[in-house]
C-alpha atoms as a PDB file:
ATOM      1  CA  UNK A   1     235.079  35.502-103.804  1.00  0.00           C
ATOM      2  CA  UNK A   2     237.453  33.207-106.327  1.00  0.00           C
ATOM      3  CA  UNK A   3     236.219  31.816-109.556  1.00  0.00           C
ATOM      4  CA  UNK A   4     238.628  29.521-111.252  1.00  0.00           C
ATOM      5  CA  UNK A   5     238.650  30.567-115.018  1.00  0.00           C
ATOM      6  CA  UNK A   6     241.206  28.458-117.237  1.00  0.00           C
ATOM      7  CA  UNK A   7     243.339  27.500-114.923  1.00  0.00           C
ATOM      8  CA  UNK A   8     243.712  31.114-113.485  1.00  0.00           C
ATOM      9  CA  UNK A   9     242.628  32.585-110.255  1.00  0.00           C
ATOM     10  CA  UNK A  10     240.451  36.145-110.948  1.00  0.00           C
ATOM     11  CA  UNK A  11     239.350  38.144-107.998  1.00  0.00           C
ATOM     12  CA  UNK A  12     235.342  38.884-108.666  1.00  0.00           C
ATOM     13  CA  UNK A  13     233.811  41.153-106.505  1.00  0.00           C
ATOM     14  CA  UNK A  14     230.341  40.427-105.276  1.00  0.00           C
ATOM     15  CA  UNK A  15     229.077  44.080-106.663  1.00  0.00           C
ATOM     16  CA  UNK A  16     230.262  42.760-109.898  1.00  0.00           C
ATOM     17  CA  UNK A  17     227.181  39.837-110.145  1.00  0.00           C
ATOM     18  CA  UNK A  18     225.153  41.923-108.539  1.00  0.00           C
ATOM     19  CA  UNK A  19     222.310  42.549-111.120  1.00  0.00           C
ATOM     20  CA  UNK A  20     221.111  46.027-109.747  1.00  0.00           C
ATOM     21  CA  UNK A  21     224.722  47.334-109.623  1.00  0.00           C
ATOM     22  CA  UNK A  22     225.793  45.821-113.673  1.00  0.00           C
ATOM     23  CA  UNK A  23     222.975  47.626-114.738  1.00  0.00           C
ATOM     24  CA  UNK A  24     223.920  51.077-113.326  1.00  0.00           C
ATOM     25  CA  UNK A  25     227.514  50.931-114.014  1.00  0.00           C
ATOM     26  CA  UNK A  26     226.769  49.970-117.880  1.00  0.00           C
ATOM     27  CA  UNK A  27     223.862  53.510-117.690  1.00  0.00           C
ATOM     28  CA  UNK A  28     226.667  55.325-116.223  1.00  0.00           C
ATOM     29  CA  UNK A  29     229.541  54.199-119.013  1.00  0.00           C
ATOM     30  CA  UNK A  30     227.242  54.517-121.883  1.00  0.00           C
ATOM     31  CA  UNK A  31     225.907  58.298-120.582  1.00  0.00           C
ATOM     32  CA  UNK A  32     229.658  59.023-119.628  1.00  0.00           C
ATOM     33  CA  UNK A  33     231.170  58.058-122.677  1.00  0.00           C
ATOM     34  CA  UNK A  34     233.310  60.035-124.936  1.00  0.00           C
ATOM     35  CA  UNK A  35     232.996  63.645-122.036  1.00  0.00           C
ATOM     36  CA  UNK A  36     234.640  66.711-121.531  1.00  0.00           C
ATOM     37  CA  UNK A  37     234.998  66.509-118.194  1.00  0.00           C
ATOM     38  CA  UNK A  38     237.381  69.738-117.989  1.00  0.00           C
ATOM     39  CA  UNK A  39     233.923  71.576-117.849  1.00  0.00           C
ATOM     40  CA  UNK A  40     234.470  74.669-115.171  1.00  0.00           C
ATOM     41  CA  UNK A  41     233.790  78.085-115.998  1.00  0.00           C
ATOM     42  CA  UNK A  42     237.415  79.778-116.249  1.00  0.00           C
ATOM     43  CA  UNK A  43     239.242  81.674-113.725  1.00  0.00           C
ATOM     44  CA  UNK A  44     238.516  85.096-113.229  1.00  0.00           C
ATOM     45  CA  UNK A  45     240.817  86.174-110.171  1.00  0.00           C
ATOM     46  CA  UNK A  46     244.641  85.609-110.226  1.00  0.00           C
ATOM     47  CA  UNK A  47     247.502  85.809-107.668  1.00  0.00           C
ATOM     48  CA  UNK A  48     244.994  85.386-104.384  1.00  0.00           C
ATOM     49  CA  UNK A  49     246.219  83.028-101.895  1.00  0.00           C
ATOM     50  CA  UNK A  50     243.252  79.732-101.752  1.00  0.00           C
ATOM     51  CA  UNK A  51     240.277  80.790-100.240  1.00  0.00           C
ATOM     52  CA  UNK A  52     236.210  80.104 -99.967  1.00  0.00           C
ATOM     53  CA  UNK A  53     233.784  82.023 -99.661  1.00  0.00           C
ATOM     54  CA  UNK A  54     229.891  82.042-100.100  1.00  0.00           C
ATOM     55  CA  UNK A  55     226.827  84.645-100.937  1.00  0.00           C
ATOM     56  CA  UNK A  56     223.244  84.463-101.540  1.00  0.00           C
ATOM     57  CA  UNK A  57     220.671  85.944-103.415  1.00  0.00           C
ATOM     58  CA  UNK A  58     217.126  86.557-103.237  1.00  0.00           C
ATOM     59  CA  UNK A  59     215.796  86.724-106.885  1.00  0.00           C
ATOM     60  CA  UNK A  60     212.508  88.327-108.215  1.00  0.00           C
ATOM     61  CA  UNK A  61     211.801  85.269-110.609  1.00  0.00           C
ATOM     62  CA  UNK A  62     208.495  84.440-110.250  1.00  0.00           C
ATOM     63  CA  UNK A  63     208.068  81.272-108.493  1.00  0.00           C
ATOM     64  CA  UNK A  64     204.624  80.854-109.089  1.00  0.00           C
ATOM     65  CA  UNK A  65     204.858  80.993-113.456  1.00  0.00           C
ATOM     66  CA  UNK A  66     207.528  78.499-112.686  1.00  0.00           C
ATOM     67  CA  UNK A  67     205.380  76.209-111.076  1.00  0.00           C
ATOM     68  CA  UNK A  68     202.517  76.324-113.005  1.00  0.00           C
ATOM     69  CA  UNK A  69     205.278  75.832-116.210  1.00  0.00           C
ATOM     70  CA  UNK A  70     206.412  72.840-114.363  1.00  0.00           C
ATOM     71  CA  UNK A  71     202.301  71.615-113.500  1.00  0.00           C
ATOM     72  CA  UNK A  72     201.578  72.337-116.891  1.00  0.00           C
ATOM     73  CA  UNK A  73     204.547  70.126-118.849  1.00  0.00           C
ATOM     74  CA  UNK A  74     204.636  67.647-115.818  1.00  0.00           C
ATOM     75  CA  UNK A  75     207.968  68.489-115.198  1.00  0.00           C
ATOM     76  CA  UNK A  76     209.495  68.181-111.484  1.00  0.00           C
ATOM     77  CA  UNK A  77     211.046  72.104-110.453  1.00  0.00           C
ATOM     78  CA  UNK A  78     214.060  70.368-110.142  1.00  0.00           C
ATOM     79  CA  UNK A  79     214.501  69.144-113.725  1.00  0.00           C
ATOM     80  CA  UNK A  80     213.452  72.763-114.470  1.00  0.00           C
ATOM     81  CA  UNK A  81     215.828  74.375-112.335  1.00  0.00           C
ATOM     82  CA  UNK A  82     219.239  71.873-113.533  1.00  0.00           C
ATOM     83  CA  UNK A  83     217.875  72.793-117.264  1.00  0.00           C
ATOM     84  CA  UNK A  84     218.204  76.714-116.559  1.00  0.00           C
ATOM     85  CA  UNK A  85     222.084  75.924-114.962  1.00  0.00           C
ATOM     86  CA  UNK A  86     223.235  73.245-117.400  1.00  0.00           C
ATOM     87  CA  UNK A  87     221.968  76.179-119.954  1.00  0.00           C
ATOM     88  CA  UNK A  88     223.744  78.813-118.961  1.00  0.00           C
ATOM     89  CA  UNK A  89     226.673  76.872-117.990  1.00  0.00           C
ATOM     90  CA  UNK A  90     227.217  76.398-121.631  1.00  0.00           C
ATOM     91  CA  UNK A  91     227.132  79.609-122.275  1.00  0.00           C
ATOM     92  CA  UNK A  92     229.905  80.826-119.816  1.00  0.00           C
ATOM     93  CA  UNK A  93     232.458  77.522-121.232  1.00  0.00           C
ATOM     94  CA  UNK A  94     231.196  78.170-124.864  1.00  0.00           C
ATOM     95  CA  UNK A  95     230.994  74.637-125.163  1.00  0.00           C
ATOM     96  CA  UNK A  96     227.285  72.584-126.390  1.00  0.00           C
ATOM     97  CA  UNK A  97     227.653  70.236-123.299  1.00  0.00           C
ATOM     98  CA  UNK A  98     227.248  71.057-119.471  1.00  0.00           C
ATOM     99  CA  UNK A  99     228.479  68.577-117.591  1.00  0.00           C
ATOM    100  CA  UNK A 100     228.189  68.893-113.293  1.00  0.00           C
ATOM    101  CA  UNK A 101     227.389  66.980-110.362  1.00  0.00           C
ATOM    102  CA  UNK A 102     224.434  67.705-108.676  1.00  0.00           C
ATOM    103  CA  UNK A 103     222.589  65.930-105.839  1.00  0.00           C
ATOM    104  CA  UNK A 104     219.404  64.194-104.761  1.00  0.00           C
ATOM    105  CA  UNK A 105     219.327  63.717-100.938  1.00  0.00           C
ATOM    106  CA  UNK A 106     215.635  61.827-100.885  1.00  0.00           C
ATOM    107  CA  UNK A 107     214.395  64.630 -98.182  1.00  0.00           C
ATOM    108  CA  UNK A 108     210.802  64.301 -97.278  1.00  0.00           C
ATOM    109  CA  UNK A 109     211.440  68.211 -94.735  1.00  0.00           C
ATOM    110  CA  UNK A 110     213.611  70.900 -96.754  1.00  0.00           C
ATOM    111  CA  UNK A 111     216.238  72.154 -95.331  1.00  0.00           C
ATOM    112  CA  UNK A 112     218.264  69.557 -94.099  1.00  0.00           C
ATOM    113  CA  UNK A 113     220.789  68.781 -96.555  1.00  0.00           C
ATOM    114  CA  UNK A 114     224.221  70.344 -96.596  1.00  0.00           C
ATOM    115  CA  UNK A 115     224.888  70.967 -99.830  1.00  0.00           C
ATOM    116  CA  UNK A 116     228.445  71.433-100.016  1.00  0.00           C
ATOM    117  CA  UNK A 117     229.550  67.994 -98.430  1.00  0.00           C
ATOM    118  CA  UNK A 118     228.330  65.947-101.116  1.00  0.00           C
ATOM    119  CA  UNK A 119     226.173  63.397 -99.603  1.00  0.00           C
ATOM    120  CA  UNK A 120     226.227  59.926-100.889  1.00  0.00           C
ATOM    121  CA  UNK A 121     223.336  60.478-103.576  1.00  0.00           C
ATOM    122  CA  UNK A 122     225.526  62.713-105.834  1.00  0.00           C
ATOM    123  CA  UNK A 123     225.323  61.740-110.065  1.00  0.00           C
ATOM    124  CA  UNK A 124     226.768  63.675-112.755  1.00  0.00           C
ATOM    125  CA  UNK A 125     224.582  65.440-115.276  1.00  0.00           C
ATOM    126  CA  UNK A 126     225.924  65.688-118.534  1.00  0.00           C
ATOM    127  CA  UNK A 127     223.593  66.788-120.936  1.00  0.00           C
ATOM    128  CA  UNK A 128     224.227  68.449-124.677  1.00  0.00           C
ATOM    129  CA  UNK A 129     222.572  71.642-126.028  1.00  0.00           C
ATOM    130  CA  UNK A 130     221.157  71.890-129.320  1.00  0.00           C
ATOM    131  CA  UNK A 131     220.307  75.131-130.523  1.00  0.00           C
ATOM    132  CA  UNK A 132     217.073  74.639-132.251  1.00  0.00           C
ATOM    133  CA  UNK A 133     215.466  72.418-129.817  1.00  0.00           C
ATOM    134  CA  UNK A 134     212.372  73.826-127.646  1.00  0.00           C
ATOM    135  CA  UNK A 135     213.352  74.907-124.064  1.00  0.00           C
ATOM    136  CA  UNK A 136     210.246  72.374-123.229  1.00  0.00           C
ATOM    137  CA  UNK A 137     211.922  69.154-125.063  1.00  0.00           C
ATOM    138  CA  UNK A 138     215.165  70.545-123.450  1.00  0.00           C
ATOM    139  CA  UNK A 139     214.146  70.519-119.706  1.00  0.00           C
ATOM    140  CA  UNK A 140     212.248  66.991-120.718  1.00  0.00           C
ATOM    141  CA  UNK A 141     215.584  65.729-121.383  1.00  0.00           C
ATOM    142  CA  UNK A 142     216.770  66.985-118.521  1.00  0.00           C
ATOM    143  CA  UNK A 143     214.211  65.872-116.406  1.00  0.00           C
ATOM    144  CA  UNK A 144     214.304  62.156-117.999  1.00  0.00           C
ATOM    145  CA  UNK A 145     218.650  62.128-117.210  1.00  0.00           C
ATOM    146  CA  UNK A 146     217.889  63.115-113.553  1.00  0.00           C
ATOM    147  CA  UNK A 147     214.971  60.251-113.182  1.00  0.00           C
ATOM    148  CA  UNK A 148     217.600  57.642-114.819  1.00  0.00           C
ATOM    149  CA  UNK A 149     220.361  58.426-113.048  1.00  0.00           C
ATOM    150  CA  UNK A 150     218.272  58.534-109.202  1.00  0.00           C
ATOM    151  CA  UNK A 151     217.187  55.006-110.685  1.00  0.00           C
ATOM    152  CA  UNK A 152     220.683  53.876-110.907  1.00  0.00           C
ATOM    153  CA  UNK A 153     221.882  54.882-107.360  1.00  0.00           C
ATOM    154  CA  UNK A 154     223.274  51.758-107.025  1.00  0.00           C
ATOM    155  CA  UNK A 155     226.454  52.743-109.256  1.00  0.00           C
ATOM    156  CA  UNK A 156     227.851  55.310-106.559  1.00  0.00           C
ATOM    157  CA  UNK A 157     229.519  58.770-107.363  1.00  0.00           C
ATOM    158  CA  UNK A 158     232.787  57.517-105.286  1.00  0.00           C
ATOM    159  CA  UNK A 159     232.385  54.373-107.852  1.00  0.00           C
ATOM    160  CA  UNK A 160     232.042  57.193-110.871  1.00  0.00           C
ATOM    161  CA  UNK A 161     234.525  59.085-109.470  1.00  0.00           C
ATOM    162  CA  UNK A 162     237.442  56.040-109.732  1.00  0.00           C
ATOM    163  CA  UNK A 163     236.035  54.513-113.117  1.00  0.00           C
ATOM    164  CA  UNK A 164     236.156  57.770-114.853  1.00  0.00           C
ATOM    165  CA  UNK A 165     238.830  60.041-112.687  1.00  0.00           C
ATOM    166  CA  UNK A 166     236.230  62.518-111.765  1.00  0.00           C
ATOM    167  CA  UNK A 167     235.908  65.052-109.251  1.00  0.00           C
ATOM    168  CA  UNK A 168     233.003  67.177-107.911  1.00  0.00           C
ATOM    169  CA  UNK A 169     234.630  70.453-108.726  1.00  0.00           C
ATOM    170  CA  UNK A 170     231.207  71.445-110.001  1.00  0.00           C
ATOM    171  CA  UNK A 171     228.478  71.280-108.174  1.00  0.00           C
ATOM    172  CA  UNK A 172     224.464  72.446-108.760  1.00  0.00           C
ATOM    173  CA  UNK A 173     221.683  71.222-106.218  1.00  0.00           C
ATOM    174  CA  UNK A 174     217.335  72.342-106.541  1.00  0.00           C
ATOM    175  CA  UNK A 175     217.074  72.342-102.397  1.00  0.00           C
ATOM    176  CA  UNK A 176     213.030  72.878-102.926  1.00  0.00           C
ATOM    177  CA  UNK A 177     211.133  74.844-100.475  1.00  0.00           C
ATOM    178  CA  UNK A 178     212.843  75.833 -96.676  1.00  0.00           C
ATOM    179  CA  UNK A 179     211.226  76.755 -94.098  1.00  0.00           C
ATOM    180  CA  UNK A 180     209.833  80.517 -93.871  1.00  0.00           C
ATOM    181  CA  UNK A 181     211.844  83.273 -92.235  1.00  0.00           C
ATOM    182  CA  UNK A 182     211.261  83.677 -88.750  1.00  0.00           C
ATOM    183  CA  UNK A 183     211.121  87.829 -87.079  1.00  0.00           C
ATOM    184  CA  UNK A 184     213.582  87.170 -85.228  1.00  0.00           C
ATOM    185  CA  UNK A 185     215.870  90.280 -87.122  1.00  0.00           C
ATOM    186  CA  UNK A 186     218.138  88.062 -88.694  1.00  0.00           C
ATOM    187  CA  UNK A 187     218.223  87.418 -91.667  1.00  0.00           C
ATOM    188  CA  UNK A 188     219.250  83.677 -92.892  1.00  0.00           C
ATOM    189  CA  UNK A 189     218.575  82.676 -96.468  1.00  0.00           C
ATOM    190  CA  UNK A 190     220.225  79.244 -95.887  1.00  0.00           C
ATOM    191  CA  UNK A 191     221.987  77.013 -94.120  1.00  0.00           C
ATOM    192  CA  UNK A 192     223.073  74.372 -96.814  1.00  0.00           C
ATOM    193  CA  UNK A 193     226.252  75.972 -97.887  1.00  0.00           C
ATOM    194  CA  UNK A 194     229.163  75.854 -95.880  1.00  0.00           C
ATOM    195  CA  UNK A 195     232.077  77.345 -98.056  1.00  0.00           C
ATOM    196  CA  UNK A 196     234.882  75.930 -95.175  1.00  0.00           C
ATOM    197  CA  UNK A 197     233.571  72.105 -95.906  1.00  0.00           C
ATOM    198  CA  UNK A 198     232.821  72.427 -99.809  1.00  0.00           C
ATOM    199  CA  UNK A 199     235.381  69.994-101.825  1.00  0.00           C
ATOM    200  CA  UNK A 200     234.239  72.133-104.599  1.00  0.00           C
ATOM    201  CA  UNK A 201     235.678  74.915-106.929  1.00  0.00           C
ATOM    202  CA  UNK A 202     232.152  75.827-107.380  1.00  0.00           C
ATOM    203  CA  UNK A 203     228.815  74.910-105.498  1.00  0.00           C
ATOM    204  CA  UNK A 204     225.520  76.271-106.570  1.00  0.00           C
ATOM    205  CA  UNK A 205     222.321  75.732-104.975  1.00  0.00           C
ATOM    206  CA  UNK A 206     219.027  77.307-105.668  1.00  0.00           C
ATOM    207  CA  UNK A 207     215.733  77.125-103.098  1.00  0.00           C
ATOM    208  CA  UNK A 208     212.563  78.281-102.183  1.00  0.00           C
ATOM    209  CA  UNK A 209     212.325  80.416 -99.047  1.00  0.00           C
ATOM    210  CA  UNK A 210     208.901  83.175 -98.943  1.00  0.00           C
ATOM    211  CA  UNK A 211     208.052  82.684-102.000  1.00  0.00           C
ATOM    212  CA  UNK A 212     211.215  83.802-103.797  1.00  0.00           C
ATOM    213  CA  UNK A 213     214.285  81.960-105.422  1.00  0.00           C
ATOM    214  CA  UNK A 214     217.098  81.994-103.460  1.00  0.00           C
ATOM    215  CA  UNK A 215     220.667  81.548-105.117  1.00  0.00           C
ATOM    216  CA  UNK A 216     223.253  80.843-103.174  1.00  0.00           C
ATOM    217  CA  UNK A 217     227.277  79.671-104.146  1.00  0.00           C
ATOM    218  CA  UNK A 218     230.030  78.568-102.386  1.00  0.00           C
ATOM    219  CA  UNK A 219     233.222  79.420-104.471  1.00  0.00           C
ATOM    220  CA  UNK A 220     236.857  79.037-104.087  1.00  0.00           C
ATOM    221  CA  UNK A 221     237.598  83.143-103.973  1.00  0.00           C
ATOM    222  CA  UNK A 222     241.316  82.519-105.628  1.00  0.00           C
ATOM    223  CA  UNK A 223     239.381  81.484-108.844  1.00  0.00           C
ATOM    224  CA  UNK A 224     236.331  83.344-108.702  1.00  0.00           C
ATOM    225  CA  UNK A 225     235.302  86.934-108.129  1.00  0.00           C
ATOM    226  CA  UNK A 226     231.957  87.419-106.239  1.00  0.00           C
ATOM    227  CA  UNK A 227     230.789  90.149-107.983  1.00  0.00           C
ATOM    228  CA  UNK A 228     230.993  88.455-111.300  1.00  0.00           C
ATOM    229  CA  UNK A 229     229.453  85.780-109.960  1.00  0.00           C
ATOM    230  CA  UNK A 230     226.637  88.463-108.635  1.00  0.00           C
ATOM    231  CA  UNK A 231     226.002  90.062-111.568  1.00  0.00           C
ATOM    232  CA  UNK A 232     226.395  87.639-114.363  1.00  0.00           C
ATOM    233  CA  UNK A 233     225.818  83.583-113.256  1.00  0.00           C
ATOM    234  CA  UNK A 234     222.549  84.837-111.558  1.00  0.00           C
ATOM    235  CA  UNK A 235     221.193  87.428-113.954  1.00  0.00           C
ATOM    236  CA  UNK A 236     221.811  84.772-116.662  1.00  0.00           C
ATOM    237  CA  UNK A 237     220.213  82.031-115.076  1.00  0.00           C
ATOM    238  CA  UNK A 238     216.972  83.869-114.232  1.00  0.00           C
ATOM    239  CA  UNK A 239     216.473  85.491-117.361  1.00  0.00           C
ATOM    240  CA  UNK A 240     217.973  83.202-120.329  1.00  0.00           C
ATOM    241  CA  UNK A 241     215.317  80.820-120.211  1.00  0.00           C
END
């Protein structure tokens, strides 16, 4: 589409007058503006050739406080959930900001997202800490970021991506409830996190299988070690909040 403007030819793209779309790329530079986007935790492993690899976890949180928390504040689990890793993220880059991309696939069955390939509803979260503020009014803000930015879908993560030079390096996703284990002597905690296909440095996921959380991560294993990740990411996550 041309529009002549003094004399001068100017290439206008249709998204550009496209109400829905102005609005979400003007949420997405004023939440965006002025970020650290260098926001991964730091290497711990050195001299390894690239590599992925994956684990998961079955926690002992109790699912059921969390949920009634969550009834009780009229908070969704997964503003909840992004709170506790945007949280502890901060504390593992010392910084007052977390700043990630996580992912909201619309499901209406659990279990059918894969995780690590970034489907097309993927948003950044960035989202400051402030030391004195209530971990309720914290996970509100949280929850009120995720709401605005599923409302403004129409501003893409591939469009975030170019306007801002970003990459998913990052990457934290609430998967809900799965399906129950089956006897069948095997045991499978997920299926969402395919370390071969992840374009990330770092993918975390956390569900619901049983009754239990389930962690899982996908990590490149040249920059992380998995018994760090074991031992501290998860602990801290569970038990900070």
């Amino acid at each position: 589409m041309e529009k002549m403007l003094a004399g001068k030819s100017t290439s206008i793209s249709l998204r550009d007058i496209d109400d829905a779309y102005v609005e979400a790329k003007a949420y997405y530079g004023n939440l965006l503006a002025g970020m650290d986007k260098d926001m991964l935790p730091l290497d711990d492993v050195e001299g390894k050739a690239e590599g992925k690899a994956q684990f998961f976890w079955s926690s002992d949180v109790d699912v059921q406080a969390v949920k009634e928390f969550c009834a009780q504040h009229d908070f969704t689990e997964k503003a909840f959930f992004n709170a506790c890793f945007a949280y502890v993220l901060t504390k593992f880059t010392g910084r007052d900001e977390a700043f990630y991309a996580t992912i909201h696939d619309g499901r209406n069955t659990a279990g059918s997202a894969q995780t690590a390939t970034l489907p097309e509803k993927t948003f950044p979260v960035l989202l400051t800490v402030e030391d004195k503020e209530s971990i309720v009014a914290f996970i509100g803000r949280m929850g009120q970021q995720l709401s605005a930015s599923m409302a403004h879908a129409g501003f893409s993560f591939v469009d975030i991506a170019h306007e801002y030079d970003l990459t998913a390096e990052l990457v934290f996703a609430y998967q809900g409830e799965v399906p129950a284990e089956e006897n069948s002597g095997e045991k499978k905690d997920s299926a969402s996190l395919p370390a071969s296909d992840s374009p990330a440095r770092l993918c975390i996921e956390v569900h619901i299988r049983d009754g239990k959380a389930v962690f899982g991560c996908a990590y490149r294993s040249d920059c992380y070690d998995g018994h760090l990740s074991r031992t501290g990411m998860w602990r801290s996550c569970l038990y900070r909040q």
